[in-house]
C-alpha atoms as a PDB file:
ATOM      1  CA  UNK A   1     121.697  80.791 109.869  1.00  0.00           C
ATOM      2  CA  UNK A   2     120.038  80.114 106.548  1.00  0.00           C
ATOM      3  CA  UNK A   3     118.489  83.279 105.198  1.00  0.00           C
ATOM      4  CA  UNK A   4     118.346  85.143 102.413  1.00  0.00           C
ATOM      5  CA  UNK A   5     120.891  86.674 100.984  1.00  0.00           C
ATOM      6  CA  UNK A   6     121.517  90.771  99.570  1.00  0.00           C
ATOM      7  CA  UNK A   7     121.082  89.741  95.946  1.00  0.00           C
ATOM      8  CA  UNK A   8     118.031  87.300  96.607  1.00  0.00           C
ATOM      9  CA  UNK A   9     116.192  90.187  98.520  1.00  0.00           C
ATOM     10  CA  UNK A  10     116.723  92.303  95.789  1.00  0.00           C
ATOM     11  CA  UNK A  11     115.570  90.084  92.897  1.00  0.00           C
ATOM     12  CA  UNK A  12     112.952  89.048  95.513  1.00  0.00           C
ATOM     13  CA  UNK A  13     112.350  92.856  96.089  1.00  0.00           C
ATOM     14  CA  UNK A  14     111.665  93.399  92.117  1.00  0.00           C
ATOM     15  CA  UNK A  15     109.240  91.268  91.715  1.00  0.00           C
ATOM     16  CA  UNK A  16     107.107  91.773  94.851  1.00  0.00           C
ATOM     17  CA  UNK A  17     103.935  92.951  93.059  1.00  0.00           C
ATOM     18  CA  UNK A  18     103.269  90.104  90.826  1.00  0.00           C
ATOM     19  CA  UNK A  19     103.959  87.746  94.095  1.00  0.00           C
ATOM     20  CA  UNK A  20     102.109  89.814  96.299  1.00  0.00           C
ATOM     21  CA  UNK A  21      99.125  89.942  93.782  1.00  0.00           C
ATOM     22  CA  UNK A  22      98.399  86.347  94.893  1.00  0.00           C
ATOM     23  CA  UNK A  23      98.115  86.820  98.200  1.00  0.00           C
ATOM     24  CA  UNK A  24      94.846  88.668  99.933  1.00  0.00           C
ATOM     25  CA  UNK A  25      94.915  89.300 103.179  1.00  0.00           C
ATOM     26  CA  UNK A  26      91.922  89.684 105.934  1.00  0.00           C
ATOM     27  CA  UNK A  27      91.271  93.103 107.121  1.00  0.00           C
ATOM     28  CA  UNK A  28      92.591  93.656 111.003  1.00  0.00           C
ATOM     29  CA  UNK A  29      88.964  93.710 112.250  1.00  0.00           C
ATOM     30  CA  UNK A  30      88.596  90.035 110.169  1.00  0.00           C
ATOM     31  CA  UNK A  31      90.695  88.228 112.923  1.00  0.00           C
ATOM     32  CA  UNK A  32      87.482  86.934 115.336  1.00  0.00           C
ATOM     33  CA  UNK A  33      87.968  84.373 117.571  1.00  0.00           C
ATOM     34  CA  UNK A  34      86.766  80.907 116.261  1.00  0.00           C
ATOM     35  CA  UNK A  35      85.373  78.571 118.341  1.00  0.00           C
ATOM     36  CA  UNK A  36      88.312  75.720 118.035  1.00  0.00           C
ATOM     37  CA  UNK A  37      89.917  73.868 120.155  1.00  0.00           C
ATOM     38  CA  UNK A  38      93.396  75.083 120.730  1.00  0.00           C
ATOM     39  CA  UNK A  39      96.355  73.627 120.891  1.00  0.00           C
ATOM     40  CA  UNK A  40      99.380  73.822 123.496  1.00  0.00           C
ATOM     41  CA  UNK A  41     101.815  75.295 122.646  1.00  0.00           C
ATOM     42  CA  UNK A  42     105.316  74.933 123.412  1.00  0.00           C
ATOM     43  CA  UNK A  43     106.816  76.946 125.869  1.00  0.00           C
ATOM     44  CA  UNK A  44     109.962  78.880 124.163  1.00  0.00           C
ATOM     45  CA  UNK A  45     110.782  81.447 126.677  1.00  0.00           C
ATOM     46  CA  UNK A  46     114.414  81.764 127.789  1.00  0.00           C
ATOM     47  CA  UNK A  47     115.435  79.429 125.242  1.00  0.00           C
ATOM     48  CA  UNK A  48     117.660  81.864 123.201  1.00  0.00           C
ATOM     49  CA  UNK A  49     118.781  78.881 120.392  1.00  0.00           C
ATOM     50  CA  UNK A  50     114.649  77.890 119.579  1.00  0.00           C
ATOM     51  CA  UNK A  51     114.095  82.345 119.649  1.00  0.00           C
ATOM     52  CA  UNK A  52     117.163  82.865 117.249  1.00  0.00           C
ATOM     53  CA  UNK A  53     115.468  80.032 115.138  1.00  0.00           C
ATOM     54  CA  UNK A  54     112.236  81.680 115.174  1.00  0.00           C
ATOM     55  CA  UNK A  55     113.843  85.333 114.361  1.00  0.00           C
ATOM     56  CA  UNK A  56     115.179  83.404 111.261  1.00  0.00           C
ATOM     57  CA  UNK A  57     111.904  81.817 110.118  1.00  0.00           C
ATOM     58  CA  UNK A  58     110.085  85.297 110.807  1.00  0.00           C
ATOM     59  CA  UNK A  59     112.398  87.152 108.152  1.00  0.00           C
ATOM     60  CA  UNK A  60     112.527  84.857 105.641  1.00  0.00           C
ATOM     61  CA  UNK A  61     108.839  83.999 106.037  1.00  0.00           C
ATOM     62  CA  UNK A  62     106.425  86.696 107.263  1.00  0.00           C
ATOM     63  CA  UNK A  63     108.825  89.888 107.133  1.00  0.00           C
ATOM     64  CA  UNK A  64     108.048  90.452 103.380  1.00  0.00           C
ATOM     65  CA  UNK A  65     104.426  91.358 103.901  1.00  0.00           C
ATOM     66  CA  UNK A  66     103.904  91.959 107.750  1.00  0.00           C
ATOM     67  CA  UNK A  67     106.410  94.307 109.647  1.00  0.00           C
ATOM     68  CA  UNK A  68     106.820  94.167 113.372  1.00  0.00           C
ATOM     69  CA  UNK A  69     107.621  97.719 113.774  1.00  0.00           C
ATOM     70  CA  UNK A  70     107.425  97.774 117.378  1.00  0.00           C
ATOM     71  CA  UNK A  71     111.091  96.063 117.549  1.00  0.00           C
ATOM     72  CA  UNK A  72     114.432  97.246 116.329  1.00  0.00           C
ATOM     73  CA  UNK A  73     116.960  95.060 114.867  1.00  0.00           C
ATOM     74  CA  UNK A  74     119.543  95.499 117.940  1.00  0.00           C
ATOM     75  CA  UNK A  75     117.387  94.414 120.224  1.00  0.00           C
ATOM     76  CA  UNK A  76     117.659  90.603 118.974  1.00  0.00           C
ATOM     77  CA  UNK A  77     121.106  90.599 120.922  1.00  0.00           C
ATOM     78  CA  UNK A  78     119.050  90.223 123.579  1.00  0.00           C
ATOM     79  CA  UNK A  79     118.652  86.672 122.610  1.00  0.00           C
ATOM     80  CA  UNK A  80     122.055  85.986 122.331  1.00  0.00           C
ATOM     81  CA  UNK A  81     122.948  87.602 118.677  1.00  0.00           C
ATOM     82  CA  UNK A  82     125.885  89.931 118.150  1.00  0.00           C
ATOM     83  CA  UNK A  83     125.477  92.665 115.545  1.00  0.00           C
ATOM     84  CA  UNK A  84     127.332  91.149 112.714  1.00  0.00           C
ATOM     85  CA  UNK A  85     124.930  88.165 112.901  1.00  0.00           C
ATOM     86  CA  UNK A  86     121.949  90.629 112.792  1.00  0.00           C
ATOM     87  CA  UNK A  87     123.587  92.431 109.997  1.00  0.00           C
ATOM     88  CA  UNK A  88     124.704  89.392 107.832  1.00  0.00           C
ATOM     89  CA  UNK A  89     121.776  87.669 108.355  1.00  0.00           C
ATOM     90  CA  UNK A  90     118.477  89.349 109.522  1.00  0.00           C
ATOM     91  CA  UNK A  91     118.471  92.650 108.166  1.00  0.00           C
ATOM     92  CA  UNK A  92     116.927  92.863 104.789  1.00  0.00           C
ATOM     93  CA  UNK A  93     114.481  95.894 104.972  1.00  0.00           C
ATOM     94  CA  UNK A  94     116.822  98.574 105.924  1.00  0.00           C
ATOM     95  CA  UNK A  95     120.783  99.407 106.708  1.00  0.00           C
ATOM     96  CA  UNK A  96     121.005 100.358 109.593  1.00  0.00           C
ATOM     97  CA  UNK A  97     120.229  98.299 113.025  1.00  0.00           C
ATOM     98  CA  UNK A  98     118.898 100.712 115.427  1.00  0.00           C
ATOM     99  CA  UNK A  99     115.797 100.203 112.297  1.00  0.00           C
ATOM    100  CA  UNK A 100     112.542  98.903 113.555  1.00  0.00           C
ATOM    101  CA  UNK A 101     111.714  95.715 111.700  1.00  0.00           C
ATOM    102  CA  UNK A 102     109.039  96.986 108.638  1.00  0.00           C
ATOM    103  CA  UNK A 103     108.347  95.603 105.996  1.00  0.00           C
ATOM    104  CA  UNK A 104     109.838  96.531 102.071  1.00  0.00           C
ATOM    105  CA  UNK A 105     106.582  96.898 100.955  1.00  0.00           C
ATOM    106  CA  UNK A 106     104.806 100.930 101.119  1.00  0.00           C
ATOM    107  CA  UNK A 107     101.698 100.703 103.571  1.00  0.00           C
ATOM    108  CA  UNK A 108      99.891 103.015 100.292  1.00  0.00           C
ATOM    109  CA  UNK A 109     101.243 100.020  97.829  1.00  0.00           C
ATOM    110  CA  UNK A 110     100.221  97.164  99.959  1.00  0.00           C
ATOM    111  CA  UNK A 111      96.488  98.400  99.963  1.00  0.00           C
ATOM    112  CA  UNK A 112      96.227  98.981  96.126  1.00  0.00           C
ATOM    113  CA  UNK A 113      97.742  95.489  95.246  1.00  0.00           C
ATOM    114  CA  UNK A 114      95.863  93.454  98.845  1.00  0.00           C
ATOM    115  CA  UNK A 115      92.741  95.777  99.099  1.00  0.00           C
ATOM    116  CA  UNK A 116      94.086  95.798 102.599  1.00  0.00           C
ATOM    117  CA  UNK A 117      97.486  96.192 104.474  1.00  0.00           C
ATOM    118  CA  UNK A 118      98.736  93.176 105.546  1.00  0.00           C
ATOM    119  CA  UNK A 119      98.940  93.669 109.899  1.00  0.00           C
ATOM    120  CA  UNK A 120     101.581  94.686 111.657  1.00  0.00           C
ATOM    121  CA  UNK A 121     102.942  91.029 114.237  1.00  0.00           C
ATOM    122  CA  UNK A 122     104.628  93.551 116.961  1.00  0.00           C
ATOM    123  CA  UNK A 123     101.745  92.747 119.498  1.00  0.00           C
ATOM    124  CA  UNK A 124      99.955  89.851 117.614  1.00  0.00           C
ATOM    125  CA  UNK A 125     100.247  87.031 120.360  1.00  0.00           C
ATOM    126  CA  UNK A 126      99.378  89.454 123.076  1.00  0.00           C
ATOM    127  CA  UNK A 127      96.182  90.779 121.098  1.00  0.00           C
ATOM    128  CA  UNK A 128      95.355  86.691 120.329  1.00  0.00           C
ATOM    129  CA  UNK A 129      95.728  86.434 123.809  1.00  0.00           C
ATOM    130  CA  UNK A 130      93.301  88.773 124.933  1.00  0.00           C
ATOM    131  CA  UNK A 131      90.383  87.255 122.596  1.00  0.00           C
ATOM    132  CA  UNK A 132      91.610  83.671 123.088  1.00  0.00           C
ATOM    133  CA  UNK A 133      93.132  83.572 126.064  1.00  0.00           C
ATOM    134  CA  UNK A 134      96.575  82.771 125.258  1.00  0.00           C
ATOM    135  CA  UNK A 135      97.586  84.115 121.945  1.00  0.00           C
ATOM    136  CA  UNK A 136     100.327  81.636 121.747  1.00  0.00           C
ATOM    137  CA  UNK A 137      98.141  78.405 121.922  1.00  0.00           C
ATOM    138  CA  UNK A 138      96.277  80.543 119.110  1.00  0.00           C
ATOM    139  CA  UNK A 139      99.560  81.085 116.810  1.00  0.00           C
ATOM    140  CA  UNK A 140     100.186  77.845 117.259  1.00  0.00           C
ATOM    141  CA  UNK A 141      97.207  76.396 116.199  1.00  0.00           C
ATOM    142  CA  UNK A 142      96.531  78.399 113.739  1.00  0.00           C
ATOM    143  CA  UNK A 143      99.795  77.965 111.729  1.00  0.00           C
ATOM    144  CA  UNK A 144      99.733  74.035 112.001  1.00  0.00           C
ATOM    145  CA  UNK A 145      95.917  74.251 110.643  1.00  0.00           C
ATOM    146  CA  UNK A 146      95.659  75.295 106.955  1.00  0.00           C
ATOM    147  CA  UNK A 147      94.445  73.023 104.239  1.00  0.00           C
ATOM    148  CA  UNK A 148      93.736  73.157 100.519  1.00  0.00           C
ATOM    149  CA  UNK A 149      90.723  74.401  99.723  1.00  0.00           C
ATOM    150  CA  UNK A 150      90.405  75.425  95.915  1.00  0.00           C
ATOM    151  CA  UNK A 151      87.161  77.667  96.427  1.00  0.00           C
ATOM    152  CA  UNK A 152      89.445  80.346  98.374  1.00  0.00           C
ATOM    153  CA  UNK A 153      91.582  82.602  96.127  1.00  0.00           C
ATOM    154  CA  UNK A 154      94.738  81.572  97.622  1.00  0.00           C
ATOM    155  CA  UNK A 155      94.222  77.725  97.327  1.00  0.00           C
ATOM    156  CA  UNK A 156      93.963  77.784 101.158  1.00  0.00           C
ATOM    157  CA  UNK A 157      91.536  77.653 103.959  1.00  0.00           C
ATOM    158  CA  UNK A 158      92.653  77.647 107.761  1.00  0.00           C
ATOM    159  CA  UNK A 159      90.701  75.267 110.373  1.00  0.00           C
ATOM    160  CA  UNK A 160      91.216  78.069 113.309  1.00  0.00           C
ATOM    161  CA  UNK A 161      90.292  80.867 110.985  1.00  0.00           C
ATOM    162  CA  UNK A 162      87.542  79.645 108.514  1.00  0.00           C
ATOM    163  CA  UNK A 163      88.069  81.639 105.030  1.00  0.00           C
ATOM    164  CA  UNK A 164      91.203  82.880 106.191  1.00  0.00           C
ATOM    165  CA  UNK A 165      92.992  85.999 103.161  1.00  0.00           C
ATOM    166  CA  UNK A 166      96.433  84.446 104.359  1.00  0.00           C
ATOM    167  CA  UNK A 167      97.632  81.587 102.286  1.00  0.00           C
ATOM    168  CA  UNK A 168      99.999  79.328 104.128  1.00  0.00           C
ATOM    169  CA  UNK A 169     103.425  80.900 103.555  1.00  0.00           C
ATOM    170  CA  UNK A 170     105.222  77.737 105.493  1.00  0.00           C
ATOM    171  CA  UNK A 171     103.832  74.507 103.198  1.00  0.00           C
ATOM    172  CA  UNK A 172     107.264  74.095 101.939  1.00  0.00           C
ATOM    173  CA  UNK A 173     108.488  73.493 105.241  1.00  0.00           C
ATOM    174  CA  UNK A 174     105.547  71.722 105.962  1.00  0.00           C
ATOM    175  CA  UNK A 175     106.165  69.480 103.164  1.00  0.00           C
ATOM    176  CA  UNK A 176     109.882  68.341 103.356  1.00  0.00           C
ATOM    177  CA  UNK A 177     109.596  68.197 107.127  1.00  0.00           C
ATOM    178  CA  UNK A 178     108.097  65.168 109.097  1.00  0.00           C
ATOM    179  CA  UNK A 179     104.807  66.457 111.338  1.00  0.00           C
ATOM    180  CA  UNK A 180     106.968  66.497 114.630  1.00  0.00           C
ATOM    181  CA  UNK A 181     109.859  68.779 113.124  1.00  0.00           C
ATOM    182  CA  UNK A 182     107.312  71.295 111.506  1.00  0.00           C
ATOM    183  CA  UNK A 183     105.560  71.499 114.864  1.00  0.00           C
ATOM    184  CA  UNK A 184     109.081  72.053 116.564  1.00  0.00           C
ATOM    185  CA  UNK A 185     109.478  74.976 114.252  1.00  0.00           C
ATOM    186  CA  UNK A 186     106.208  76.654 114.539  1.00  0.00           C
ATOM    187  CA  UNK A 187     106.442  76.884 118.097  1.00  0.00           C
ATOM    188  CA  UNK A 188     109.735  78.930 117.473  1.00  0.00           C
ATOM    189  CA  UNK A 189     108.383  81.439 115.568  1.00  0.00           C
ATOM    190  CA  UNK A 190     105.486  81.205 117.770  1.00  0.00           C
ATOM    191  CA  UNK A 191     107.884  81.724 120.325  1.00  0.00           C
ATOM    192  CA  UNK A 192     109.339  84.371 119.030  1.00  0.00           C
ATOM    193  CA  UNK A 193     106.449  86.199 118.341  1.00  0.00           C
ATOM    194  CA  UNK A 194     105.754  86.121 121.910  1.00  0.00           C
ATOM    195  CA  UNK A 195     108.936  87.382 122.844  1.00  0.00           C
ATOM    196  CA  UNK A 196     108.387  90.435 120.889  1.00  0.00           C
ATOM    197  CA  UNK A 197     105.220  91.314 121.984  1.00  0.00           C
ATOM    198  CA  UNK A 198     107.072  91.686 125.971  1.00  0.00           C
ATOM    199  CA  UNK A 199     110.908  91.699 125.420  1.00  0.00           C
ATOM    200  CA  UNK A 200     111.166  92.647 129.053  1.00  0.00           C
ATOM    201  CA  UNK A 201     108.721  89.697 130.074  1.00  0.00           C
ATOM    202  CA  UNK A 202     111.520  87.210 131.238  1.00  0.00           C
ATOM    203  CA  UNK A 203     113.197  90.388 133.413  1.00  0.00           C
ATOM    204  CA  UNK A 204     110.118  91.324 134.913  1.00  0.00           C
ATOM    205  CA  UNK A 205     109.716  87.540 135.591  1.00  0.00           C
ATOM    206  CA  UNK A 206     112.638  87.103 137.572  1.00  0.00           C
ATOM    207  CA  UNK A 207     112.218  90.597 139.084  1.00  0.00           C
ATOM    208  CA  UNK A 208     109.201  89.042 140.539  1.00  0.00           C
ATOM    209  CA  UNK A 209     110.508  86.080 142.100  1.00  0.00           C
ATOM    210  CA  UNK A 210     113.715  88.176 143.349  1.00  0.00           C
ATOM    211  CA  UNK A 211     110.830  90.029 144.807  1.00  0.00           C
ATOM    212  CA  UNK A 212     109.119  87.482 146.707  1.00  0.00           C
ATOM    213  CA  UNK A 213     112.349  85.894 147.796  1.00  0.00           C
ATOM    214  CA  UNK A 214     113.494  89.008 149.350  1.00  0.00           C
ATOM    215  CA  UNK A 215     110.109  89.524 150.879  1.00  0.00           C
ATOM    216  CA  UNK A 216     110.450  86.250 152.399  1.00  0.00           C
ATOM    217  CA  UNK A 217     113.189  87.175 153.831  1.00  0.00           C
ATOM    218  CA  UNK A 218     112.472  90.189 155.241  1.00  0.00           C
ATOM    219  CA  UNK A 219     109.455  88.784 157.049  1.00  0.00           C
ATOM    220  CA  UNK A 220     111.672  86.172 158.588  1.00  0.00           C
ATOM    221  CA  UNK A 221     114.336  89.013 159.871  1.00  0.00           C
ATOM    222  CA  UNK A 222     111.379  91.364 161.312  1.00  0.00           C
ATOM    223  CA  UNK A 223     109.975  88.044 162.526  1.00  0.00           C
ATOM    224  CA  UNK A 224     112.826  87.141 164.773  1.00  0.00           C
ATOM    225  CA  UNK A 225     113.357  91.006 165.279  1.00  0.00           C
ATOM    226  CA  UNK A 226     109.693  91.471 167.129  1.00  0.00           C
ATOM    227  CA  UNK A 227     110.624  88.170 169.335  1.00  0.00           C
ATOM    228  CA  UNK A 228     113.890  89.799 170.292  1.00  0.00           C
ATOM    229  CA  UNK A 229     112.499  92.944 171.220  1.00  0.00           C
ATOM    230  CA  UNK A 230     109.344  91.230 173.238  1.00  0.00           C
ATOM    231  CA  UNK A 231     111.307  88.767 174.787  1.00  0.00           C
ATOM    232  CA  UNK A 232     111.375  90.566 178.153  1.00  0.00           C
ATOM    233  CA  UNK A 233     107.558  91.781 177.912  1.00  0.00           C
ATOM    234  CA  UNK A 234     106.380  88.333 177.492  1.00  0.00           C
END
């Protein structure tokens, strides 16, 4: 994994304010549904390699202003990462990986330097979801759709969210990479963003079908067990 490494956080880490300065971010009651047409997006579940990738791309990318406090670190080896990946390679913010993910930055300091603090992504694709109607197709749109747009303080307006605070933290990537590749990665961290709003959501899946299956079954067994025991009557 590419990611940052313990020095580069820190030197990153001192000189957070004059970065952060540049960047204003909507209030939580700013993100309204615009009326856009949304993309599909990719789906990512169950692929552990494209939600490793998009665990990667969320802490190097969104982790130094938004937290996602609603996940601990351990809980990534659920997608296939043992705990000396996590350490070496994801954990920036704290020492310890029982830690939910929050961010560096104080929740007091980010509203005297942003006016506002920048939201917490724990539940972000499920609260899309219930404006949009599928907060993924939202994410997804959203982060393929910014443009310059020198009038906005950041340099950067956002087709799905018109006068959009955020300024588009992936135009780097954007940049270097051909359109297809970018896309490919923005559904990762899309898909990962998913996954952490419902860890659980490809057990209780499967729970589901096992469900049906054995209810199937059953009906089949009680089925042949009512024509054994009318056989005579009939």
């Amino acid at each position: 994994m590419q990611t940052c490494s313990g020095k580069g956080y820190l030197e990153m880490n001192r000189t957070l304010k004059t970065l952060l300065a540049l960047c204003l971010f909507a209030p939580a009651l700013a993100w309204a549904a615009t009326a856009v047409n949304l993309d599909r997006a990719p789906d990512r579940s169950g692929d552990n390699a494209a939600l490793q990738n998009g665990a990667k791309l969320f802490v190097n990318y969104c982790l130094s202003c938004h937290g996602a406090s609603g996940i601990r670190y351990n809980r990534l080896m659920e997608l296939g990462l043992t705990k000396e990946q996590i350490e070496d390679n994801l954990i920036f913010t704290s020492d310890k990986i029982g830690s939910p993910m929050r961010v560096a930055m104080r929740h007091d300091e980010a509203k005297k330097w942003l006016g506002v603090a920048p939201l917490d992504l724990s539940l972000i694709a499920r609260a899309r979801g219930s404006a949009d109607g599928s907060g993924a197709d939202w994410l997804y749109t959203y982060l393929r759709s910014f443009y310059r747009d020198d009038t906005r303080p950041t340099g950067w307006n956002n087709h799905a969210f018109d006068s959009v605070g955020m300024p588009h933290i992936l135009y780097q990537m954007q940049e270097t990479l051909t359109a297809d590749k970018y896309d490919e990665q923005v559904a990762d961290l899309v898909g990962f963003l998913v996954w952490m709003g419902e860890p659980q959501a490809g057990f209780r899946k499967n729970l589901g079908i096992g469900i049906l299956l054995f209810l199937v079954v059953l009906l089949a067994v009680s089925y042949a067990l009512k024509k054994e025991y009318w056989k005579d009557v009939h």
